[in-house]
Protein backbone atom coordinates (compact mmCIF):
# COMPACT_ATOMS: atom_id res chain seq x y z
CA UNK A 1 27.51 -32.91 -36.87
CA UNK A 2 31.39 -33.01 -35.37
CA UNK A 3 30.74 -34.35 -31.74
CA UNK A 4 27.10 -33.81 -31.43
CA UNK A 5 27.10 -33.93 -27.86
CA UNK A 6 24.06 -33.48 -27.69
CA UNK A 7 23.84 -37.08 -26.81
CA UNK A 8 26.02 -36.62 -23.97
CA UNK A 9 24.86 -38.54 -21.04
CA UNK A 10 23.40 -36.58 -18.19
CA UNK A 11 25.79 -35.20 -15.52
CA UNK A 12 25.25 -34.75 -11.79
CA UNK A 13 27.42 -33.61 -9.07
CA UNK A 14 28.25 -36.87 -7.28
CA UNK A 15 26.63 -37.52 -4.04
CA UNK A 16 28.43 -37.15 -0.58
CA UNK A 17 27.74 -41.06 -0.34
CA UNK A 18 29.72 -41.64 -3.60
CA UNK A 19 32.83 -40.77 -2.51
CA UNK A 20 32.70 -41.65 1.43
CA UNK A 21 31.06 -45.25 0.93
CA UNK A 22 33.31 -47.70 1.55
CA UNK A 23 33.33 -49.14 -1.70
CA UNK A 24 35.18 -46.50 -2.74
CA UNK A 25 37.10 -45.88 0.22
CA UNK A 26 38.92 -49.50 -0.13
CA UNK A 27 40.52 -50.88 -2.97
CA UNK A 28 39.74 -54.65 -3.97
CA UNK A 29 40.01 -56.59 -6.74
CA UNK A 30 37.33 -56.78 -9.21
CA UNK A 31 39.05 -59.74 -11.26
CA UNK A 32 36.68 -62.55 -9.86
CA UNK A 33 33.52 -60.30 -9.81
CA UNK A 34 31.09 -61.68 -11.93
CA UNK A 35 28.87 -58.90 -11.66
CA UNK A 36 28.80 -57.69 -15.38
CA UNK A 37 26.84 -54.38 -15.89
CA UNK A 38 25.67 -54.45 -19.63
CA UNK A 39 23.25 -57.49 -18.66
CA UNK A 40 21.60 -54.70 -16.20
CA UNK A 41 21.25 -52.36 -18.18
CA UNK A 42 17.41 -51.25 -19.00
CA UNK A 43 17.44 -49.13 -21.88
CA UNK A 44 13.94 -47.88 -23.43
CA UNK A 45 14.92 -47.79 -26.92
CA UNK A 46 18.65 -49.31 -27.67
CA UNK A 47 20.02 -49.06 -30.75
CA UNK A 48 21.76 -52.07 -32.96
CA UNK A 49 25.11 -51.76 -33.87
CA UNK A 50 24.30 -50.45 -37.48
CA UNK A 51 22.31 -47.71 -35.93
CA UNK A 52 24.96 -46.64 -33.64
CA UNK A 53 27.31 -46.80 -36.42
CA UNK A 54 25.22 -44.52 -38.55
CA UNK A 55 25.02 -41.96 -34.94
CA UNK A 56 28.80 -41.87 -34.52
CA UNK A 57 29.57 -41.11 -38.03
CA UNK A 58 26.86 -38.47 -38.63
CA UNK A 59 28.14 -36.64 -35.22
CA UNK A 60 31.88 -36.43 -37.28
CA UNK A 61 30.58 -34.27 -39.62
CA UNK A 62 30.40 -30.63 -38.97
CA UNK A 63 32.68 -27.31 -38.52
CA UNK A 64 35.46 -29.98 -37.77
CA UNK A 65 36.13 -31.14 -40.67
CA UNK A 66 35.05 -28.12 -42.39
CA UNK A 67 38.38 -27.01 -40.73
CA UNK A 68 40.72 -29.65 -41.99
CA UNK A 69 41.98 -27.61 -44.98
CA UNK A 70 43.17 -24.83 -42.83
CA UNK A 71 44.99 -27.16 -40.50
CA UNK A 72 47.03 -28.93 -43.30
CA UNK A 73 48.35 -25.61 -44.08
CA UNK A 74 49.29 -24.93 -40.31
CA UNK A 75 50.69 -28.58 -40.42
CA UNK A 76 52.17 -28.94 -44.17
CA UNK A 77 50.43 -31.63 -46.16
CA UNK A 78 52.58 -34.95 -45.55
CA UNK A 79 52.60 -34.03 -41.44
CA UNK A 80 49.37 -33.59 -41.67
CA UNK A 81 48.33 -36.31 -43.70
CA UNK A 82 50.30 -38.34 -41.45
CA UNK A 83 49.61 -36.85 -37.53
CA UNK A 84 46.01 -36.80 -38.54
CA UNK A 85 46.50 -40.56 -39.21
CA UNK A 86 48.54 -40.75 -35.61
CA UNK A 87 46.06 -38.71 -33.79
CA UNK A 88 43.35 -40.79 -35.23
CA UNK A 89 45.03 -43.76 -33.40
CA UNK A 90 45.32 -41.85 -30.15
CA UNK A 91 42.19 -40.60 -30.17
CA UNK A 92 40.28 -44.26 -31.30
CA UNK A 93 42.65 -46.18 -28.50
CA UNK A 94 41.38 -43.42 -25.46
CA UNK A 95 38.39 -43.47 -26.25
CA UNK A 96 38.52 -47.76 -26.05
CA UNK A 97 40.40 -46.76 -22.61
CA UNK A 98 37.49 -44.00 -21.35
CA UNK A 99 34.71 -47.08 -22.31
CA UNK A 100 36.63 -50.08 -20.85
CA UNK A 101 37.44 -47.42 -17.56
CA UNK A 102 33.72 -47.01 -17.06
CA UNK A 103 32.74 -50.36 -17.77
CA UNK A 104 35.34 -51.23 -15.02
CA UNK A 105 34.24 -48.69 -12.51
CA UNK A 106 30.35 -50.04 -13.64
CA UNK A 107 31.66 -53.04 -12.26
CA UNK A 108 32.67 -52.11 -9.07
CA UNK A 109 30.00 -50.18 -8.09
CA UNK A 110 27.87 -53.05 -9.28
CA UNK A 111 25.53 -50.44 -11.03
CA UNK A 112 24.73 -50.82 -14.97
CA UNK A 113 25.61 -47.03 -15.80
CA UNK A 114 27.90 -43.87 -14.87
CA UNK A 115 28.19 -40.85 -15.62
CA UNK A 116 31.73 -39.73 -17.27
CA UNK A 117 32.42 -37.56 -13.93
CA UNK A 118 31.20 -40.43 -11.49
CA UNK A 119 33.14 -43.03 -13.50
CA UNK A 120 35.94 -40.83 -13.22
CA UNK A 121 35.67 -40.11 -9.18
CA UNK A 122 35.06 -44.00 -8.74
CA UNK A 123 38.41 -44.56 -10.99
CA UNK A 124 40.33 -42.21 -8.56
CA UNK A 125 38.59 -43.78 -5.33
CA UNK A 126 40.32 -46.87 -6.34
CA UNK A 127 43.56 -45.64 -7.20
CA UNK A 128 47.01 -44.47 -4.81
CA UNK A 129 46.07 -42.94 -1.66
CA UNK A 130 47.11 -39.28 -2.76
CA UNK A 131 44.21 -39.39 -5.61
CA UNK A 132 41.11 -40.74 -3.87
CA UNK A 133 41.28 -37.40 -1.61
CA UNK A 134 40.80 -35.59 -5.25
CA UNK A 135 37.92 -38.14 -6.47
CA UNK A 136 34.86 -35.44 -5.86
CA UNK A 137 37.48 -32.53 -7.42
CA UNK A 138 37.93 -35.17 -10.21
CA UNK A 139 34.53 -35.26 -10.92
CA UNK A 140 33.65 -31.42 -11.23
CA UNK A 141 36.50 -31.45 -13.00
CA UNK A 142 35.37 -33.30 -15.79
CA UNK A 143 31.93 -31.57 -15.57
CA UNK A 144 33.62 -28.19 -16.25
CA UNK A 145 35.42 -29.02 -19.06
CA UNK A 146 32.71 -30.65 -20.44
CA UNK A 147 30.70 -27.57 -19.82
CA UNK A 148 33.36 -25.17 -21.21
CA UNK A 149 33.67 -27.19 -24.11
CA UNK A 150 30.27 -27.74 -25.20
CA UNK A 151 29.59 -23.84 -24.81
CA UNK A 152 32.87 -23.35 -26.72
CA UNK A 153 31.20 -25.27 -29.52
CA UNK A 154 28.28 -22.81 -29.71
CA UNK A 155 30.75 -19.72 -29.67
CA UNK A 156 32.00 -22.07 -32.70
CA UNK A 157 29.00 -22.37 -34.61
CA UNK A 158 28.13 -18.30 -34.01
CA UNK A 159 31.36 -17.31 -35.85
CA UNK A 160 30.36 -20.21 -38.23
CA UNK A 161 26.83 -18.79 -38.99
CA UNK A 162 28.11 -15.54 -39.15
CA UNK A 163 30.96 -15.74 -41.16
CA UNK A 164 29.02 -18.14 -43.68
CA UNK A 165 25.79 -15.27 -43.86
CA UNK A 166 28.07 -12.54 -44.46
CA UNK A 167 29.94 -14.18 -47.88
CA UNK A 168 26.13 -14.60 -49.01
CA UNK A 169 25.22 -11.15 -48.22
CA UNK A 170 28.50 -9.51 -48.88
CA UNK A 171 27.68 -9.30 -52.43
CA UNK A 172 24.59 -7.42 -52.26
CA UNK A 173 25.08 -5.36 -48.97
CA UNK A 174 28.72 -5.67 -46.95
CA UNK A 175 28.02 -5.10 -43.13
CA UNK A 176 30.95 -6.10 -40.09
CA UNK A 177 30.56 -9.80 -39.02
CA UNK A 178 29.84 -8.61 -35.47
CA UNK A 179 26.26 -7.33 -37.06
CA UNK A 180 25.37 -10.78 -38.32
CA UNK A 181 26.25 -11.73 -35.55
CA UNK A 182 23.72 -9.53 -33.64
CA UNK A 183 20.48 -10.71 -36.04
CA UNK A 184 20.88 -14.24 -35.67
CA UNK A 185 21.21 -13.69 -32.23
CA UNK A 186 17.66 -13.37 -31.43
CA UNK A 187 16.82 -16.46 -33.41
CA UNK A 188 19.06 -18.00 -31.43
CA UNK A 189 17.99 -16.99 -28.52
CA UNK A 190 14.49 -18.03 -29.47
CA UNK A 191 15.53 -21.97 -30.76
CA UNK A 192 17.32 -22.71 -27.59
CA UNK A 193 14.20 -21.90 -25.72
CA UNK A 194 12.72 -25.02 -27.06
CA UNK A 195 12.89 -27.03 -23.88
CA UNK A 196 12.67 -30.53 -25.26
CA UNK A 197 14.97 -32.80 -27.13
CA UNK A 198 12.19 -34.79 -28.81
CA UNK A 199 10.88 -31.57 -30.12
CA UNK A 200 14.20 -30.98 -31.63
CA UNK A 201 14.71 -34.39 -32.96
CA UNK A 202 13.09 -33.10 -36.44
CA UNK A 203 15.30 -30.19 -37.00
CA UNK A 204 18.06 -32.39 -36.13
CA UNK A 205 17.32 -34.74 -39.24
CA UNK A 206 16.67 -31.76 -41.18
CA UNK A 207 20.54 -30.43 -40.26
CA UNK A 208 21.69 -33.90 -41.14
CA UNK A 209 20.20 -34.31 -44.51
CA UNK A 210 21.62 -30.39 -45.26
CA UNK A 211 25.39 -31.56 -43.89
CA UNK A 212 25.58 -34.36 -46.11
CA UNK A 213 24.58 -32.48 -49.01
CA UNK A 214 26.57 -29.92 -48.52
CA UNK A 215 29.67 -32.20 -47.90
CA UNK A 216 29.55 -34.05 -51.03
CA UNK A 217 29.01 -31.02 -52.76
CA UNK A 218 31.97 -29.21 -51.21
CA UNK A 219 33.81 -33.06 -52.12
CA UNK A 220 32.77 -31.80 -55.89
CA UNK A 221 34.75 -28.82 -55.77
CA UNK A 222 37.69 -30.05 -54.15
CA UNK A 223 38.25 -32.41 -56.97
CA UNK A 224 36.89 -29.93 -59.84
CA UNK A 225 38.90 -27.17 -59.54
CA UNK A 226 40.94 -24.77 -57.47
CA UNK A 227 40.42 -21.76 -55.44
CA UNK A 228 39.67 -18.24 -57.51
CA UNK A 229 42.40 -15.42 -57.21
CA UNK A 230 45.46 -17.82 -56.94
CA UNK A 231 48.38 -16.98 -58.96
CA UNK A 232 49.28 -19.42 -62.13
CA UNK A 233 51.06 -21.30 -61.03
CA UNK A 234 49.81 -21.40 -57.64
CA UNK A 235 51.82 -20.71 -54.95
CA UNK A 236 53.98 -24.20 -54.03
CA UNK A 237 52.61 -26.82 -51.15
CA UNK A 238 54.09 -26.40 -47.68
CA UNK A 239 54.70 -29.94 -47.13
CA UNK A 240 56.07 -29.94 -43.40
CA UNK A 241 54.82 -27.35 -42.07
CA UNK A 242 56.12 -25.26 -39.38
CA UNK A 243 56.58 -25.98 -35.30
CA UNK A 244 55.08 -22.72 -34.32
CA UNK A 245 51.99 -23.24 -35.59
CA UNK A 246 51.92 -27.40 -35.01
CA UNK A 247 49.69 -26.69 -31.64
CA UNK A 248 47.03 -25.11 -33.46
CA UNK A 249 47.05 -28.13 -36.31
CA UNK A 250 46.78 -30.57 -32.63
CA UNK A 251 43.86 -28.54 -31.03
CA UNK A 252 41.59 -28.64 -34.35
CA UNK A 253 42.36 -32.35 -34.66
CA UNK A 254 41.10 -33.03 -30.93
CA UNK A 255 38.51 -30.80 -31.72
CA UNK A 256 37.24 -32.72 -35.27
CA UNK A 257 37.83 -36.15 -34.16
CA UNK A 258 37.40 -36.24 -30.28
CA UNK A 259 33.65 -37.22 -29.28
CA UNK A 260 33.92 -37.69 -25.95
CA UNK A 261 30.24 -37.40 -24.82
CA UNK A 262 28.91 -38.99 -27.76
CA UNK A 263 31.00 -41.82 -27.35
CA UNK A 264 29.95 -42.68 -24.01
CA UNK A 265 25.98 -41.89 -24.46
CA UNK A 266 26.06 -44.37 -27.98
CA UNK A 267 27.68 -47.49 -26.58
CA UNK A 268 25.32 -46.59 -23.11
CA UNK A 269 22.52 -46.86 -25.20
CA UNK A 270 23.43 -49.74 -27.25
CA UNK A 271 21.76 -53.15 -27.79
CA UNK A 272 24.88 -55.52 -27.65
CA UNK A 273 27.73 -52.85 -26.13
CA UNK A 274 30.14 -55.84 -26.17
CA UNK A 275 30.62 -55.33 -30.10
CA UNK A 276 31.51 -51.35 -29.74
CA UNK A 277 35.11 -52.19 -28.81
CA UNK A 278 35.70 -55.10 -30.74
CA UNK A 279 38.71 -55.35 -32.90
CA UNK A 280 35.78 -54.59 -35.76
CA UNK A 281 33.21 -53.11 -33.69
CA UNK A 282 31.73 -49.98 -34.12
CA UNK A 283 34.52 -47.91 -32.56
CA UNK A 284 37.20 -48.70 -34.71
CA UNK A 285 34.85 -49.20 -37.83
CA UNK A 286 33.81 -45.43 -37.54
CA UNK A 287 36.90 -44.05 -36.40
CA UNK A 288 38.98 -45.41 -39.25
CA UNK A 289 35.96 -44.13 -42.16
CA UNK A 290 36.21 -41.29 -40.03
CA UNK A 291 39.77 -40.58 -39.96
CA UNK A 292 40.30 -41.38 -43.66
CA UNK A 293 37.78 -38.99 -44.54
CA UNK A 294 39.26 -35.84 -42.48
CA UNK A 295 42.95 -36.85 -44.48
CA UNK A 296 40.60 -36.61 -47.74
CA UNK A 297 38.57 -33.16 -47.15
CA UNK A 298 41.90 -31.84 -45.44
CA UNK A 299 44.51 -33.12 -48.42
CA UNK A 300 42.25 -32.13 -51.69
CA UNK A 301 40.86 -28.38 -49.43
CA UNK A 302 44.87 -27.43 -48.92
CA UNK A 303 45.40 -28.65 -52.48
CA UNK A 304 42.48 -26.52 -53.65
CA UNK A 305 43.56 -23.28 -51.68
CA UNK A 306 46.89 -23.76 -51.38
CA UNK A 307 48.50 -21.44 -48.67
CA UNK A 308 45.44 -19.04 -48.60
CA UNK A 309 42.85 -21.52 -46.36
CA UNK A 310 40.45 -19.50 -44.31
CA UNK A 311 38.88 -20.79 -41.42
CA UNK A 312 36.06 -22.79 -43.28
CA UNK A 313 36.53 -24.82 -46.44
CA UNK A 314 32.95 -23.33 -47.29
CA UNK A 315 34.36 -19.43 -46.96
CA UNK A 316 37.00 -20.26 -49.97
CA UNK A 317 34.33 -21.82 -52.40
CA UNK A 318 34.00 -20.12 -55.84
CA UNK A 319 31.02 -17.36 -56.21
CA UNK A 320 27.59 -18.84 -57.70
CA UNK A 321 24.58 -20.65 -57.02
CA UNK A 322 25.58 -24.20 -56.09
CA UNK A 323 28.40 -22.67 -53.82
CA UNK A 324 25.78 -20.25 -52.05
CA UNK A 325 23.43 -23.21 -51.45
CA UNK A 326 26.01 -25.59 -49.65
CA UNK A 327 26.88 -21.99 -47.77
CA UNK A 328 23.25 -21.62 -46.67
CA UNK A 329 22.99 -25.52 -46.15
CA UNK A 330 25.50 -25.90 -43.91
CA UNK A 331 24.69 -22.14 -41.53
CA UNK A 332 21.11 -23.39 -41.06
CA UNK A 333 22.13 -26.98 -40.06
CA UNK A 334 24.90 -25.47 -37.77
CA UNK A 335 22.08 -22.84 -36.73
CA UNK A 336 20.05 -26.05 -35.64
CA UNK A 337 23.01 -27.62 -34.08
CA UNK A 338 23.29 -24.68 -31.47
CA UNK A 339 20.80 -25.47 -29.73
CA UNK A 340 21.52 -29.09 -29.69
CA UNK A 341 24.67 -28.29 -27.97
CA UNK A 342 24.07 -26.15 -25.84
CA UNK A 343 21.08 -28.26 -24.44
CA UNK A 344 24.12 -30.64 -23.05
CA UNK A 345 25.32 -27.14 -20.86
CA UNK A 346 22.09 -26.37 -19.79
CA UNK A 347 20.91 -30.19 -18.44
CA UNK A 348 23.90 -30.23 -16.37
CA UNK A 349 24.05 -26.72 -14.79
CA UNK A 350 20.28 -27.18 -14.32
CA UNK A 351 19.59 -30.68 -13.42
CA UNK A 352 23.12 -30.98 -11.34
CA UNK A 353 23.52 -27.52 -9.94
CA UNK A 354 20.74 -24.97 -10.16
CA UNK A 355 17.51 -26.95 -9.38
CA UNK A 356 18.59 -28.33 -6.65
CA UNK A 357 19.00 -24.76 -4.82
CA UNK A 358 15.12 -24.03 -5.98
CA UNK A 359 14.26 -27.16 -4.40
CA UNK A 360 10.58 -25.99 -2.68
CA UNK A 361 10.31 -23.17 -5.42
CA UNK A 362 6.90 -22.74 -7.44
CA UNK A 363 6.65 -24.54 -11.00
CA UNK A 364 5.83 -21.37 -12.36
CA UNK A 365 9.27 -20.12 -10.71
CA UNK A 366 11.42 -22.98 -11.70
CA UNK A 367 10.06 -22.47 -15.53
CA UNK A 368 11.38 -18.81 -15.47
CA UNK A 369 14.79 -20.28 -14.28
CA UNK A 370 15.40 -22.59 -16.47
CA UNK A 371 14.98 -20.14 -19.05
CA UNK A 372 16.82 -17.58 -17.74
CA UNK A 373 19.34 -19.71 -17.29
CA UNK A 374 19.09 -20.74 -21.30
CA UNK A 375 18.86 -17.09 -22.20
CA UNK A 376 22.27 -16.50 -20.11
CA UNK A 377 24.29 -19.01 -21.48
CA UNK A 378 23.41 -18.32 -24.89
CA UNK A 379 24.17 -14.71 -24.39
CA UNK A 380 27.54 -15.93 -22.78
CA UNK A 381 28.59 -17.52 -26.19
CA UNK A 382 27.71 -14.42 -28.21
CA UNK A 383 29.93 -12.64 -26.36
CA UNK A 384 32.53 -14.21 -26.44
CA UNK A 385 31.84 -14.92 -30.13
CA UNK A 386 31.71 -11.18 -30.63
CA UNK A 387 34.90 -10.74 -28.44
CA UNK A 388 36.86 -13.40 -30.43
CA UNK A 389 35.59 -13.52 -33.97
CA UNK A 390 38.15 -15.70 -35.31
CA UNK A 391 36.72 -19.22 -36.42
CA UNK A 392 39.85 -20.55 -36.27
CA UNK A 393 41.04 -19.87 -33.44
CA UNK A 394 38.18 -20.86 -31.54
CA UNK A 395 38.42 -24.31 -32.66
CA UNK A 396 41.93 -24.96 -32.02
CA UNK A 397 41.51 -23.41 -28.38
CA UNK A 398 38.73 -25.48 -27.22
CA UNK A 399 39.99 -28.46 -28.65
CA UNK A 400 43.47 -27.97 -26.81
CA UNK A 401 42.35 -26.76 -23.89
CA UNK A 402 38.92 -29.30 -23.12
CA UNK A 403 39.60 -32.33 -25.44
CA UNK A 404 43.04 -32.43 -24.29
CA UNK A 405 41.97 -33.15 -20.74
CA UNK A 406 38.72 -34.80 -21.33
CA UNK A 407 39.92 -37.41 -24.15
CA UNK A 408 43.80 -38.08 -23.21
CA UNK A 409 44.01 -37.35 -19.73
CA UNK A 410 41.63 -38.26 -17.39
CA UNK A 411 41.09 -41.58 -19.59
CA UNK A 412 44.92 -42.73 -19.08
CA UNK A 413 44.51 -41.50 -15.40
CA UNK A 414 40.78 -43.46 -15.23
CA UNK A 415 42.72 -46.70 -16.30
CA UNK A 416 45.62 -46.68 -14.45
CA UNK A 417 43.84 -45.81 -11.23
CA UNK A 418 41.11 -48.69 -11.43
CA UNK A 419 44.32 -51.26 -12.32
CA UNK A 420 46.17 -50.13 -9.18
CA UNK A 421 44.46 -52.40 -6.78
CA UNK A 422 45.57 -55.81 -9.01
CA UNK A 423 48.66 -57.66 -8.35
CA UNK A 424 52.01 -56.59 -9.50
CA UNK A 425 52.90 -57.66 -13.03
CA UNK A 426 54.88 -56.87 -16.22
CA UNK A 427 51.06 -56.38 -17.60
CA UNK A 428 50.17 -53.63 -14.87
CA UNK A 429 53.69 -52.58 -14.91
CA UNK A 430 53.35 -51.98 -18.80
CA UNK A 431 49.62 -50.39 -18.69
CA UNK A 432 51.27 -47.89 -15.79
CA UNK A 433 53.68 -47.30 -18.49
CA UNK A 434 51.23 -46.54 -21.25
CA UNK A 435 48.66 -44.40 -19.28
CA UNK A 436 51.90 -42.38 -18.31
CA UNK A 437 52.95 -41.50 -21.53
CA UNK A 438 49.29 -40.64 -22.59
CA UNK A 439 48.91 -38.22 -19.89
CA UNK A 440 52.16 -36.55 -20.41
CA UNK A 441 51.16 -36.21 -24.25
CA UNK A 442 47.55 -34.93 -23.31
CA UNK A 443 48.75 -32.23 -20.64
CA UNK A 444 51.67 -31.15 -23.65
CA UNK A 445 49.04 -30.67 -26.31
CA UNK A 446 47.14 -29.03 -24.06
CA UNK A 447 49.80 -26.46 -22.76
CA UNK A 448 51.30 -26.11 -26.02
CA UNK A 449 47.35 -25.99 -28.32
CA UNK A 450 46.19 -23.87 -25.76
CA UNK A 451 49.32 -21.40 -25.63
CA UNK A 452 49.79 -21.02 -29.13
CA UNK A 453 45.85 -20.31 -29.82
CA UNK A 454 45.28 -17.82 -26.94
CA UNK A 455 48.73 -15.69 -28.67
CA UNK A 456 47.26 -16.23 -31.80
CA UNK A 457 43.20 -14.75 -30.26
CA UNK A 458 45.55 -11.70 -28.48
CA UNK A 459 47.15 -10.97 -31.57
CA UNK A 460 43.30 -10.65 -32.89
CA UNK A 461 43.15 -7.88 -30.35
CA UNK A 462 45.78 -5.63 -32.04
CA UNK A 463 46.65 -3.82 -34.93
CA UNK A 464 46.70 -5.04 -38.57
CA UNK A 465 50.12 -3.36 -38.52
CA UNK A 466 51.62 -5.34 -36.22
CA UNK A 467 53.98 -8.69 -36.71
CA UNK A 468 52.35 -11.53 -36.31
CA UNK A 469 52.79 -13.38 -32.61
CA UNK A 470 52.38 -16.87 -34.77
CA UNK A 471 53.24 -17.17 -38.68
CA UNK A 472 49.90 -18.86 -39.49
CA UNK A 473 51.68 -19.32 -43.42
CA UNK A 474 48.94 -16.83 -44.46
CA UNK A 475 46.00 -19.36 -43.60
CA UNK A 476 44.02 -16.96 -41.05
CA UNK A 477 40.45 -15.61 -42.62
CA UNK A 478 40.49 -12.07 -43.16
């Protein structure tokens, strides 16, 4: 599934000792130490790099790139045939920057693993004096986002569900979305109760078979045919696109191609985590079968529907069987997803912030919290899902607002920080440079993404009647 963070490594509020230990509190140079933290790492059950290969490509595959139609008609088909290509290359060379960054802050704490939020406080501990102050801000920083953004992928995969159930049903009885919405809520409710990820792991291979069905089926039609109810001729190809709507085309990107968690829990867990960022490791391997693939499904869907893309490739599919089954394929392995997801949300509010205040408490007690706390978060996404039932939108928000921050930003900030205590040279002098320019572009797209997506989620708030806030070239579901 598209960033099944669901592997996300574990997050916990850094310590008080983190920050004030002197390790932190002084910057050295961690040229000459020959302390390297992937010999000292103990790992159960790693995987070899075939396996992780397999991991990182099946967690590209899901409402993303379900998506990529729609956004070549925000972006026109050669832009966004070729920023998908660009933003492929961003994406691929921070998340080489967010691995090497940890591996470096690894280093010099001289422990084998970090979190992403303790990597990230250790990064700024060792950077300018005006950033190690903001080290333990840094940190819950990148916790929230993470948060926000995994729970924004659940609100994702409820308007998903829903949308998907009601072209199925609509043809035998035609009921709001907001109802479906409602019965699959209890299920929901129900799956995400399941308090083990080893008791999930089944359903999980289950949604996997079901998304790569359904993707080469959907693949079928693309090439087959073209949408039903287009004029003849069909309506000509924007082919540039339009700047207004550029931000939302940037914040579904982010959002299809931008595994941040996933990322850091596969090469964490790997056998020989040397050969993920090789030159033809696994990173770049993936990324580029990846990237190509999400050009493909977004090219031929735009071609297929021309201007009239809806949110999800699967919503414009012609009426019969094998259409309905890739429909019902693809809402029970996002159903399944959900709860994968939003087990990532619920490890790190429990484990990092909420057990810790029951500390003493019954096990009896602490059982009823923790599912309280699973019942509340999953009734926070249906909410908001009911609030904001626009697929779309959703997407481009979250990716904008979270991916923006959590795949651009703090990485180029990460880098830069942990090379400030080396010597002057045109080398640091030219990574300063680099890091620079990444940040700038990662706070932009996620101004601009999450500006132009929160207009477009307003304008979901008023009347049909009214102009549109953002001329979406007629590519918003109905």
């Amino acid at each position: 599934m598209d960033g099944e963070q669901s592997e996300t490594v574990r997050l916990q509020p850094l310590p008080d000792s983190a920050t004030n230990s002197p390790a932190l509190a002084v910057p050295r140079d961690d040229a000459a130490d020959d302390y390297d933290p992937h010999l000292h790492r103990q790992l159960d059950k790693p995987t070899n790099d075939v396996e992780t290969l397999v991991h990182l490509l099946k967690c590209s595959l899901g409402t993303g790139i379900l998506a990529m139609p729609q956004a070549f008609a925000r972006a026109g088909l050669v832009t966004g045939v070729l920023a998908t290509v660009l933003v492929g290359v961003l994406v691929t060379h921070c998340l080489h920057v967010l691995v090497r960054s940890q591996y470096r802050a690894c280093k010099r704490e001289r422990v084998p693993l970090l979190s992403y939020p303790a990597a990230a406080a250790t990064a700024l501990a060792a950077g300018p004096a005006p950033l190690r102050r903001l080290a333990r801000p840094t940190a819950l920083a990148v916790d929230i986002f993470l948060v926000v953004y995994q729970l924004g992928i659940c609100c994702v995969y409820i308007v998903f569900i829903a949308d998907n159930i009601k072209k199925v049903c609509d043809p035998y009885y035609e009921m709001n979305v907001k109802i479906h919405m409602l019965i699959i809520l209890g299920p929901l409710i129900a799956f995400n109760l399941i308090p083990s990820l080893k008791l999930l792991a089944p359903f999980s291979a289950l949604a996997n078979v079901m998304t790569f069905v359904g993707l080469g089926i959907i693949i079928y039609f693309l090439v087959s045919g073209k949408k039903q109810g287009l004029p003849d001729p069909p309506p000509p190809l924007d082919l540039w696109g339009s700047p207004a709507t550029f931000p939302l085309f940037f914040g579904t990107i982010l959002f299809a191609l931008t595994a941040v968690g996933v990322v850091i829990a596969l090469e964490n867990n790997m056998k020989t985590p040397k050969s993920f960022g090789r030159p033809c490791g696994v990173l770049n391997v993936g990324m580029t079968f990846i990237v190509l693939l999400y050009v493909a499904v977004g090219a031929l869907g735009y071609v297929f529907c021309s201007s009239q893309c809806r949110d999800s490739i699967t919503l414009d599919l012609p009426q019969g069987p094998l259409a309905t089954s890739v429909i019902v394929m693809f809402a029970v392995a996002i159903f399944i997803s959900y709860g994968l997801h939003c087990y990532v949300p619920v490890e790190v509010l429990w484990r990092g912030y909420v057990r810790p205040r029951l500390a003493g408490a019954a096990p009896a007690r602490l059982r009823l919290a923790e599912y309280a706390l699973r019942v509340v978060l999953c009734l926070i996404t249906f909410v908001l899902a009911v609030a904001v039932p626009q697929l779309g939108l959703f997407i481009s928000l979250f990716g904008a607002l979270c991916l923006s921050a959590l795949g651009i930003c703090f990485p180029a900030l990460m880098e830069a920080c942990l090379r400030f205590p080396e010597k002057a040279s045109a080398a640091r002098a030219a990574v300063f440079t680099k890091d620079a320019v990444l940040f700038i572009i990662g706070v932009v797209g996620l101004l601009a993404g999450t500006y132009t997506a929160l207009l477009g989620i307003v304008r979901s708030f008023q009347t049909p009647d009214a102009a549109p806030l953002v001329p979406l070239n007629a590519t918003t579901a109905s």
